[in-house]
N, C-alpha and C. Protein backbone atom coordinates (compact mmCIF):
# COMPACT_ATOMS: atom_id res chain seq x y z
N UNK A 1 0.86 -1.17 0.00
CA UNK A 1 0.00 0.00 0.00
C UNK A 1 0.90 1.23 0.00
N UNK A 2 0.57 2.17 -0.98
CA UNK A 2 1.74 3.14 -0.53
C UNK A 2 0.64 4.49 -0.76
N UNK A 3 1.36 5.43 -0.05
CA UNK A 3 0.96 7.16 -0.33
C UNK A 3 0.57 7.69 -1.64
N UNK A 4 -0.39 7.74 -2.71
CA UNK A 4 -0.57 7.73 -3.12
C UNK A 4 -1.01 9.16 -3.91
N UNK A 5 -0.47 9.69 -5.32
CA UNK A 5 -1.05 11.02 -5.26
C UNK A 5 -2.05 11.62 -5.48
N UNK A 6 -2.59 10.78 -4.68
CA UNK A 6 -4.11 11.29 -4.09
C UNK A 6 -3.77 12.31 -2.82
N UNK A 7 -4.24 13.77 -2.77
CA UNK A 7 -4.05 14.31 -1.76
C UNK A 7 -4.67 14.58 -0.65
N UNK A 8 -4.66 14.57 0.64
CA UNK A 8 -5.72 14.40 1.58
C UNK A 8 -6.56 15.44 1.24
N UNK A 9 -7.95 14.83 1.78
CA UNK A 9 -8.92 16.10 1.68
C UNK A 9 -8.69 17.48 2.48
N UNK A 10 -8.80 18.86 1.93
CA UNK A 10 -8.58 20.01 2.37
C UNK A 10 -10.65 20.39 3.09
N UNK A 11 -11.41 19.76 2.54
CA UNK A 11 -12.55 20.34 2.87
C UNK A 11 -13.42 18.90 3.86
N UNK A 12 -14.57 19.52 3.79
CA UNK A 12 -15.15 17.88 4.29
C UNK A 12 -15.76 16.91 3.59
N UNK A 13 -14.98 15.55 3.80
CA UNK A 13 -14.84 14.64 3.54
C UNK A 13 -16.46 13.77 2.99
N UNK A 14 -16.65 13.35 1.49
CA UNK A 14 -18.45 13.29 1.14
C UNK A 14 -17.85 12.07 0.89
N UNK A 15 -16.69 11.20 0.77
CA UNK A 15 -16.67 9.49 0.14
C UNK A 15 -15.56 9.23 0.72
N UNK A 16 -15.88 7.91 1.14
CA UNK A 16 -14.47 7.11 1.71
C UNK A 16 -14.63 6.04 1.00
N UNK A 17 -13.22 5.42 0.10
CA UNK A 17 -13.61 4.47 -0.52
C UNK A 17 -11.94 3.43 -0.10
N UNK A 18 -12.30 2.01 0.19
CA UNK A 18 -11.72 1.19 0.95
C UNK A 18 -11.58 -0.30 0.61
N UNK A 19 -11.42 -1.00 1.35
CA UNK A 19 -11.67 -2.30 0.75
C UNK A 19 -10.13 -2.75 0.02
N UNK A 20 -10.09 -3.60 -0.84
CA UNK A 20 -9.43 -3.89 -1.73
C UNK A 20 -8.84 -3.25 -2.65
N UNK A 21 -8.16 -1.97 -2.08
CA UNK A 21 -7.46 -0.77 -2.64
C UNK A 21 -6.04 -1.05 -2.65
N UNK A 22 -5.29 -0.59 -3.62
CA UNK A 22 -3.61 -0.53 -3.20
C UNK A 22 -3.14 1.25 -2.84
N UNK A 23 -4.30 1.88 -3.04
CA UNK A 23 -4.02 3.43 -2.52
C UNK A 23 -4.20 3.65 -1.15
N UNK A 24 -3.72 4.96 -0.73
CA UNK A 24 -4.55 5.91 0.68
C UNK A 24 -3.82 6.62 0.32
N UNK A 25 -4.55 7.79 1.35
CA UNK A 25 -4.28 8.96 1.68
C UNK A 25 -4.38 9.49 2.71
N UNK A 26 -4.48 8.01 3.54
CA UNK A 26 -4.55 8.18 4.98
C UNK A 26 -3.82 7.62 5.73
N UNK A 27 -2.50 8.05 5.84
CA UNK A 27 -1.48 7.44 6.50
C UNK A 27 -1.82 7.36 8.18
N UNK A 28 -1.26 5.97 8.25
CA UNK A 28 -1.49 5.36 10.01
C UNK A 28 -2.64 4.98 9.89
N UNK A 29 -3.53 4.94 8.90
CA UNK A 29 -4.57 4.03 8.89
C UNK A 29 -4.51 2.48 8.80
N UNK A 30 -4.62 1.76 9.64
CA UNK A 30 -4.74 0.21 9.90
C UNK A 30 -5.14 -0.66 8.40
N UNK A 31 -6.34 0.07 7.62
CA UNK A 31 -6.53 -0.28 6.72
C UNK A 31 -6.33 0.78 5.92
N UNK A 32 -6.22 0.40 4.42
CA UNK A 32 -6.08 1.25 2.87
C UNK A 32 -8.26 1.52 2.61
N UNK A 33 -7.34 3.46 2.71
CA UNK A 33 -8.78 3.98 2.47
C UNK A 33 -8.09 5.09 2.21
N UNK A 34 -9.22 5.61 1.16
CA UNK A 34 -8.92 7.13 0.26
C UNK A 34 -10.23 7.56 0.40
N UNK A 35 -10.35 8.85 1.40
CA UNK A 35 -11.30 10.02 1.49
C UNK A 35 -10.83 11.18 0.73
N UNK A 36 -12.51 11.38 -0.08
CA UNK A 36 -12.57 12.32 -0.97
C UNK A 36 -13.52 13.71 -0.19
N UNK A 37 -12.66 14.55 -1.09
CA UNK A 37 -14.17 16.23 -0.62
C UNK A 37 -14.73 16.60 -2.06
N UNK A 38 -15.66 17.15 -2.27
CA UNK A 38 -16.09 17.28 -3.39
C UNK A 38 -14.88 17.81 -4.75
N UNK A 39 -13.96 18.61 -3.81
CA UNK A 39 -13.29 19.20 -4.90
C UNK A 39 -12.22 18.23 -5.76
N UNK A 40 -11.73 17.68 -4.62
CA UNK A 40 -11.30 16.06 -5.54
C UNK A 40 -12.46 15.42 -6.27
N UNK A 41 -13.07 15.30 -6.29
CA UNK A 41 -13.87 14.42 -7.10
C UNK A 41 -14.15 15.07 -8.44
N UNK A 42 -14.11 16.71 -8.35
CA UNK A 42 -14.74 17.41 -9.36
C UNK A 42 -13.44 17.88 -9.86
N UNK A 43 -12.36 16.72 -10.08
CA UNK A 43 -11.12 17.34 -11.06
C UNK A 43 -10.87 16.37 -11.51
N UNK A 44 -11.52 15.32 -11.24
CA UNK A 44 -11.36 13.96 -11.83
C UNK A 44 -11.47 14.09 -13.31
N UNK A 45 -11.85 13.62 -14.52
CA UNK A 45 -12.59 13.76 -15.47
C UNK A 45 -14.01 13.49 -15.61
N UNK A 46 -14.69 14.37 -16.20
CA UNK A 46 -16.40 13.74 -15.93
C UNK A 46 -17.06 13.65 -17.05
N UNK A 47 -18.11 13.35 -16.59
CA UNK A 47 -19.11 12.75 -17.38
C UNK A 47 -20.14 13.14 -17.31
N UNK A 48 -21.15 12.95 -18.74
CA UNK A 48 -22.58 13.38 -18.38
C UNK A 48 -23.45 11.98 -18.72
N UNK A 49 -24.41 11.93 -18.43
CA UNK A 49 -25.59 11.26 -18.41
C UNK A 49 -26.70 11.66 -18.81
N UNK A 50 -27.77 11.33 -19.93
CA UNK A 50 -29.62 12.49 -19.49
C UNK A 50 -29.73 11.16 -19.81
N UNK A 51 -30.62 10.68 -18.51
CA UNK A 51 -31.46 9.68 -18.65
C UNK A 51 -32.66 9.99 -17.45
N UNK A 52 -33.62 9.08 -17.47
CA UNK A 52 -34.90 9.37 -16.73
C UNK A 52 -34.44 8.30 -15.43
N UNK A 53 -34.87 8.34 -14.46
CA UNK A 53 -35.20 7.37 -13.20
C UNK A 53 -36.56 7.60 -12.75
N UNK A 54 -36.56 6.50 -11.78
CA UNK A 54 -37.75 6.71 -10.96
C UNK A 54 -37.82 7.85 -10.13
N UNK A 55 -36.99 8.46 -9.84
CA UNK A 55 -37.69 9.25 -8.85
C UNK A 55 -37.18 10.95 -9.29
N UNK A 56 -37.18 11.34 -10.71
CA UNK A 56 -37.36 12.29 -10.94
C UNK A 56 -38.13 12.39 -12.12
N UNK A 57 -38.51 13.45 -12.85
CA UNK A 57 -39.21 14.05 -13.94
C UNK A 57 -38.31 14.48 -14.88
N UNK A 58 -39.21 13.78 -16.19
CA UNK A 58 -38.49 14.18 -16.92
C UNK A 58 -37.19 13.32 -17.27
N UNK A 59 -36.04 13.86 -18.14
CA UNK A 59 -34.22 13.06 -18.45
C UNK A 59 -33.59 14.25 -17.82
N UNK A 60 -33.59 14.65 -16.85
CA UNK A 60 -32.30 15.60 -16.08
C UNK A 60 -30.62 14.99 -16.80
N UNK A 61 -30.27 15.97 -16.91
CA UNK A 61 -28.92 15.74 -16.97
C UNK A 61 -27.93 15.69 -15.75
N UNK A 62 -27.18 14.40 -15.64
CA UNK A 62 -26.64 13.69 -14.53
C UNK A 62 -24.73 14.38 -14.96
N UNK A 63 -24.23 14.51 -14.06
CA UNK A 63 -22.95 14.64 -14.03
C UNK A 63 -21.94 14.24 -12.72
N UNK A 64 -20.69 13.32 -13.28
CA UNK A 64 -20.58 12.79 -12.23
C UNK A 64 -19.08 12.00 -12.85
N UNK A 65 -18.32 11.02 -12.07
CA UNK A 65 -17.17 10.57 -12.43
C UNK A 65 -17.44 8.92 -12.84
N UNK A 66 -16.75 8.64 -13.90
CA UNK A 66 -17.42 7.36 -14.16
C UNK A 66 -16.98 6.52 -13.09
N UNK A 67 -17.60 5.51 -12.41
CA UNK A 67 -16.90 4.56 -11.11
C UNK A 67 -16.14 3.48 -11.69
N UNK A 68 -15.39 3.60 -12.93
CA UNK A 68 -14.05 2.66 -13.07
C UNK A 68 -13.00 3.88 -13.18
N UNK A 69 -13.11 5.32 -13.72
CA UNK A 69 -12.34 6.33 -13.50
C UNK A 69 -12.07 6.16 -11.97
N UNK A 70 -12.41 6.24 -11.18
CA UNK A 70 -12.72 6.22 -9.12
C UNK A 70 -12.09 5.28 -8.73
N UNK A 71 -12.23 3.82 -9.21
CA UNK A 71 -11.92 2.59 -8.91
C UNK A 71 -10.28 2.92 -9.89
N UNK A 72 -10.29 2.87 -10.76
CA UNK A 72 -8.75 3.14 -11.14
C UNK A 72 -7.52 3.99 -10.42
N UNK A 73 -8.35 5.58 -9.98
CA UNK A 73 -7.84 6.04 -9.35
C UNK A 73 -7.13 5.58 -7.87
N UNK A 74 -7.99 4.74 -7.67
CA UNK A 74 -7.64 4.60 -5.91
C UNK A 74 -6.83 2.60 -6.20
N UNK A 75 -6.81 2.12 -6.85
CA UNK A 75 -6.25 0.73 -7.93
C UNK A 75 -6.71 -0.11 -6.99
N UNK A 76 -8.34 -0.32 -7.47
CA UNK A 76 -9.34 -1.08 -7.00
C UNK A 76 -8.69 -2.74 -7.59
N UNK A 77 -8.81 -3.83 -6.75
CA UNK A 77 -8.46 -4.83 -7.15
C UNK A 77 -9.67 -5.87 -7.27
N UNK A 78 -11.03 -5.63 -6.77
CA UNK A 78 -11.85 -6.13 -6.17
C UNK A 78 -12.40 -6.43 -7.16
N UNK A 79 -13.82 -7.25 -7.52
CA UNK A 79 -14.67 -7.91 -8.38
C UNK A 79 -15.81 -7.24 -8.39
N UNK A 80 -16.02 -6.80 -6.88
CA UNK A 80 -16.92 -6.17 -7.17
C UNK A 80 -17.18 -4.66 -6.21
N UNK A 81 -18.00 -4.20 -5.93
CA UNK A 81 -17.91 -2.77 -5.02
C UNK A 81 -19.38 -2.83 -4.25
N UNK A 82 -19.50 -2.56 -3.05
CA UNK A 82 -20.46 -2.12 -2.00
C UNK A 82 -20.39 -0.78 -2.11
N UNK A 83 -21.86 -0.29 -2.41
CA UNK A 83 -22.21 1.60 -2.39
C UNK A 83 -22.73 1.83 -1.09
N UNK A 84 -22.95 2.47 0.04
CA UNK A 84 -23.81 2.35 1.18
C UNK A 84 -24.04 4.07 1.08
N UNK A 85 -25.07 4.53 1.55
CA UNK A 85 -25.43 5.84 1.73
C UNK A 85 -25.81 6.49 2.69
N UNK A 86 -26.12 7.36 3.40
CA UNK A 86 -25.88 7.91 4.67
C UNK A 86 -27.20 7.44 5.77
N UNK A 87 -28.18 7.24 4.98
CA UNK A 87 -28.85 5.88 5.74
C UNK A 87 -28.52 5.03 5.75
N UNK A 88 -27.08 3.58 5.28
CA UNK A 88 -26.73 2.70 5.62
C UNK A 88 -27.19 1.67 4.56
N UNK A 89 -28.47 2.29 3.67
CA UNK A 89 -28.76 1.68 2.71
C UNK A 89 -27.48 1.05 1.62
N UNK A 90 -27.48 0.24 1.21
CA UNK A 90 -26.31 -0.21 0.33
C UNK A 90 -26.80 -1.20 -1.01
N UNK A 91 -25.92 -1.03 -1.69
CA UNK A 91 -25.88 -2.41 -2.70
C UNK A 91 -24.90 -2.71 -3.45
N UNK A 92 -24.60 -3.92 -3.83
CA UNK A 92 -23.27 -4.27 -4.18
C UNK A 92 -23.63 -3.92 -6.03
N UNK A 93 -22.36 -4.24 -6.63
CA UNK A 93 -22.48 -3.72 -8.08
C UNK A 93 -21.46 -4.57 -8.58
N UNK A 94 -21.57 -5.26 -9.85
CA UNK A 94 -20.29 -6.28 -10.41
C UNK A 94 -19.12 -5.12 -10.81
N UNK A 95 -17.76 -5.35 -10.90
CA UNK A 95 -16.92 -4.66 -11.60
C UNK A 95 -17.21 -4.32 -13.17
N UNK A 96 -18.00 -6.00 -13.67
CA UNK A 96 -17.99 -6.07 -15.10
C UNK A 96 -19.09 -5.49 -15.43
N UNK A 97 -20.06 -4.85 -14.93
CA UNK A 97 -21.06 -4.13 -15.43
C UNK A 97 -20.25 -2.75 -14.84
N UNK A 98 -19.52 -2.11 -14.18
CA UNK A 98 -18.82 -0.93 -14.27
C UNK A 98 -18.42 -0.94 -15.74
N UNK A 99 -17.42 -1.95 -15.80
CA UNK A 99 -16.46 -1.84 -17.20
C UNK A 99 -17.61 -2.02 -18.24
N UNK A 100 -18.64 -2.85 -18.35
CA UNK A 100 -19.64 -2.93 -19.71
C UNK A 100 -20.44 -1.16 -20.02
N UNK A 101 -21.25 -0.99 -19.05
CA UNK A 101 -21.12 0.44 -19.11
C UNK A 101 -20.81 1.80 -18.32
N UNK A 102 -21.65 3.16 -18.98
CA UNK A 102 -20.78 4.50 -18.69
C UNK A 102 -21.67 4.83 -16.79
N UNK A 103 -21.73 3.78 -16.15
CA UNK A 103 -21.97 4.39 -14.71
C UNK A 103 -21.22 5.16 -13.81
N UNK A 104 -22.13 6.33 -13.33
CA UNK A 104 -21.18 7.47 -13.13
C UNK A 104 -21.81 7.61 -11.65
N UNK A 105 -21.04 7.97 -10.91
CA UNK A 105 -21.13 9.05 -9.53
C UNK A 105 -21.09 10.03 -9.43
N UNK A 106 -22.56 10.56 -9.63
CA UNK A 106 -22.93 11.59 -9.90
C UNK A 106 -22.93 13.02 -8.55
N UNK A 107 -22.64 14.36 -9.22
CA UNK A 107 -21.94 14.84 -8.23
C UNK A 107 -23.59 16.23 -8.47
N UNK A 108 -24.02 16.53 -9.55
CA UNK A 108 -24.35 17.16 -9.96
C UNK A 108 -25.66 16.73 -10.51
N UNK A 109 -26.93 17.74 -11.12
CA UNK A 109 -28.23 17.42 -11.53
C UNK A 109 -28.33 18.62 -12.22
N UNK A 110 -28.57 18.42 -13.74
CA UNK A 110 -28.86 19.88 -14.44
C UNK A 110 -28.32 21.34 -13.75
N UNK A 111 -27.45 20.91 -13.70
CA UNK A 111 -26.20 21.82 -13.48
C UNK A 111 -26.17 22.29 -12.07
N UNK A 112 -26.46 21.65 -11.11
CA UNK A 112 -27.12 22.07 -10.00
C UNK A 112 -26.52 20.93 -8.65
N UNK A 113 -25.43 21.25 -8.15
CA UNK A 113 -25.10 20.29 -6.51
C UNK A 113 -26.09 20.01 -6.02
N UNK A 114 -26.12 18.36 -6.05
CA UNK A 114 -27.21 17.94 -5.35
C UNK A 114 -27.07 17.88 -3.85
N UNK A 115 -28.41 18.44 -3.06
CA UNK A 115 -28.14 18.21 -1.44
C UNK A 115 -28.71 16.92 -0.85
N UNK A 116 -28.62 16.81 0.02
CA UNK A 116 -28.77 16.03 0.91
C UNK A 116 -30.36 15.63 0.62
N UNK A 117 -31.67 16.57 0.62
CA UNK A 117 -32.51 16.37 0.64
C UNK A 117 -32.87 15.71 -0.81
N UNK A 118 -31.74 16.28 -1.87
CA UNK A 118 -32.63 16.20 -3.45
C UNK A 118 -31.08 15.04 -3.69
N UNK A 119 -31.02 13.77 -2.88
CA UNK A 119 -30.55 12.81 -3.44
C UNK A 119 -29.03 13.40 -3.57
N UNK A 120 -28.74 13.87 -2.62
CA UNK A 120 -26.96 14.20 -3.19
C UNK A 120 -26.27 14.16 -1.36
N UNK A 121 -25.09 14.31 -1.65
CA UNK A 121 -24.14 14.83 -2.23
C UNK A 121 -23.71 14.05 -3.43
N UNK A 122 -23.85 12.88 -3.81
CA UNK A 122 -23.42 11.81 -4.71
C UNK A 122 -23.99 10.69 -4.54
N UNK A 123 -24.59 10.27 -6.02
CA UNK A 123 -26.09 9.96 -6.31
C UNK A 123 -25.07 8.80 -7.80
N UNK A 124 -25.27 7.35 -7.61
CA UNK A 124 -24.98 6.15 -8.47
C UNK A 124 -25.87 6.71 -9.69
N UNK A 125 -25.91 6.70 -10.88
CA UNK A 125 -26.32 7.05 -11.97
C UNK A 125 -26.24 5.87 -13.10
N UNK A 126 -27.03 5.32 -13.42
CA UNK A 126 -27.33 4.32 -14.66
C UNK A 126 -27.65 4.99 -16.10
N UNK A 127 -27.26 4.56 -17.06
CA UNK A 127 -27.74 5.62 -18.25
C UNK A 127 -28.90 4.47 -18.50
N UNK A 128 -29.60 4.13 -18.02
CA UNK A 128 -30.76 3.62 -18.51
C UNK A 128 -31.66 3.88 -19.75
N UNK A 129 -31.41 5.25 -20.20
CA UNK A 129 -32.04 5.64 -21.38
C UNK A 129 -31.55 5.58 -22.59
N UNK A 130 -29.99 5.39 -22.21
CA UNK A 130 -29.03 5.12 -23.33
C UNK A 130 -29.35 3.57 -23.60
N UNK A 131 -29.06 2.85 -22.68
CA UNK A 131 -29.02 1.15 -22.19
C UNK A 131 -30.29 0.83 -21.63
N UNK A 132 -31.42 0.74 -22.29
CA UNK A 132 -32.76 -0.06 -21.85
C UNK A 132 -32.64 -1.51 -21.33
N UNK A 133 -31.71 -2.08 -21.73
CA UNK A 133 -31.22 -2.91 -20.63
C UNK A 133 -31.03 -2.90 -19.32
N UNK A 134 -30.48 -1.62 -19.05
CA UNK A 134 -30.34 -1.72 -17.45
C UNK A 134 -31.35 -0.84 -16.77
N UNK A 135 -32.48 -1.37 -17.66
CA UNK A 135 -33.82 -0.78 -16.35
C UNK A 135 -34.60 -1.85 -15.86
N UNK A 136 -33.61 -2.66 -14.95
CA UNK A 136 -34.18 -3.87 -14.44
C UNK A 136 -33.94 -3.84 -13.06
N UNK A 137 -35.00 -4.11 -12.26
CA UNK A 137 -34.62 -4.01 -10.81
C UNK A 137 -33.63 -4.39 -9.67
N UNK A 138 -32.53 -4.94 -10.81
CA UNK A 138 -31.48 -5.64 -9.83
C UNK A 138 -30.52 -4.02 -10.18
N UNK A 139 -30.19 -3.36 -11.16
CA UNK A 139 -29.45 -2.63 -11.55
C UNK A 139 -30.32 -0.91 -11.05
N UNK A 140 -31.88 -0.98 -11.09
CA UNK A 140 -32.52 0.27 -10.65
C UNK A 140 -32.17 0.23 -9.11
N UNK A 141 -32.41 -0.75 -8.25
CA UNK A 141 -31.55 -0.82 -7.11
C UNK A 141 -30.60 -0.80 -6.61
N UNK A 142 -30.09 -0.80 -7.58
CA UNK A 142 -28.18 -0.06 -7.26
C UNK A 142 -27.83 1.07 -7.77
N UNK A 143 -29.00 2.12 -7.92
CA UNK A 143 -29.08 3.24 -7.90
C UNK A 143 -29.10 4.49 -6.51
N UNK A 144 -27.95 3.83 -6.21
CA UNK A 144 -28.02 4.57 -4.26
C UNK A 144 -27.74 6.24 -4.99
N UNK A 145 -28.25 6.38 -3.83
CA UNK A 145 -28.13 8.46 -3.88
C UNK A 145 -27.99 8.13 -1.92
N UNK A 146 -27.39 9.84 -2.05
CA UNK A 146 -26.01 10.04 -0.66
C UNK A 146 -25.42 9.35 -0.45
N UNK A 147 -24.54 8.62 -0.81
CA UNK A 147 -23.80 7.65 -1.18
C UNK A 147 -22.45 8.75 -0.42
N UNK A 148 -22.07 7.67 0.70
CA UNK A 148 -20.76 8.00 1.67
C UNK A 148 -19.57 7.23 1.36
N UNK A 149 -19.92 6.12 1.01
CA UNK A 149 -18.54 5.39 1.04
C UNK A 149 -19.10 4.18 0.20
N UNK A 150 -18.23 3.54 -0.13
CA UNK A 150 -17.95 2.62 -1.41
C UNK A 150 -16.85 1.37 -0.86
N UNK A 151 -16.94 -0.10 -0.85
CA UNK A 151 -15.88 -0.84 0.05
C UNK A 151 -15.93 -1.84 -1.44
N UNK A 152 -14.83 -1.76 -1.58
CA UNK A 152 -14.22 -3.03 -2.81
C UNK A 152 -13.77 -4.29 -2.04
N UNK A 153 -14.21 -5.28 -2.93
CA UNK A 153 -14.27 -6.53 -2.40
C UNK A 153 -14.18 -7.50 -3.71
């Protein structure tokens, strides 16, 4: 595991992502974990999305980092990834449907930081409208929003 140039967060901390990492950025940590603040996340390279979900109107446009960009960054080794969100809600996600398609961790909603109340700080994003395939309830359920931390496995 080494120091990685990933730099510690300067603001407060919206993702801890862990597990089966060869990064941190948290030295003297027992285990390998890389906490992010929004502003790391939003220098990553990004992405957009307009697709519809259940629980908004309309195809909003989604913006966000794709989660094999995230998983690369931090040199995810794992098969697969646990999302959990600030209710504790969680769901696991295959690696190979990361790599098959453009699923993003979404930071943003029609140009607009999502809060806490409207499904944010960072909200799992499916292009479902692109991929009618993945509007199936094993994959609409792994659509977590406030999404805190992420554990590779």
């Amino acid at each position: 595991m080494a120091q990685a140039d990933i730099q510690r967060p300067s603001e407060r901390v919206i993702l801890s992502i862990s597990g089966l990492i060869e990064e941190t950025n948290m030295l003297g940590s027992p285990d390998p974990v890389v906490e992010f603040d929004m502003a790391m996340l939003q220098e990553l390279p990004s992405q957009h999305i307009t697709t519809y979900t259940s629980w908004t109107n309309g195809t909003p446009v989604f913006k966000g980092v794709l989660l094999t960009d995230l998983l690369d960054k931090v040199k995810a080794q794992g098969q697969k990834i646990r999302v959990t969100a600030l209710n504790m809600y969680s769901a696991d996600i295959d690696v190979k449907t990361l790599e098959q398609f453009p699923i993003i961790l979404a930071y943003a909603m029609d140009g607009e930081a999502m809060s806490i109340r409207d499904k944010g700080p960072l909200w799992v994003i499916y292009p479902v409208k692109e991929f009618p395939e993945l509007d199936q309830p094993k994959h609409v359920s792994s659509m977590v929003w406030q999404v805190n931390s992420i554990v590779v496995f």
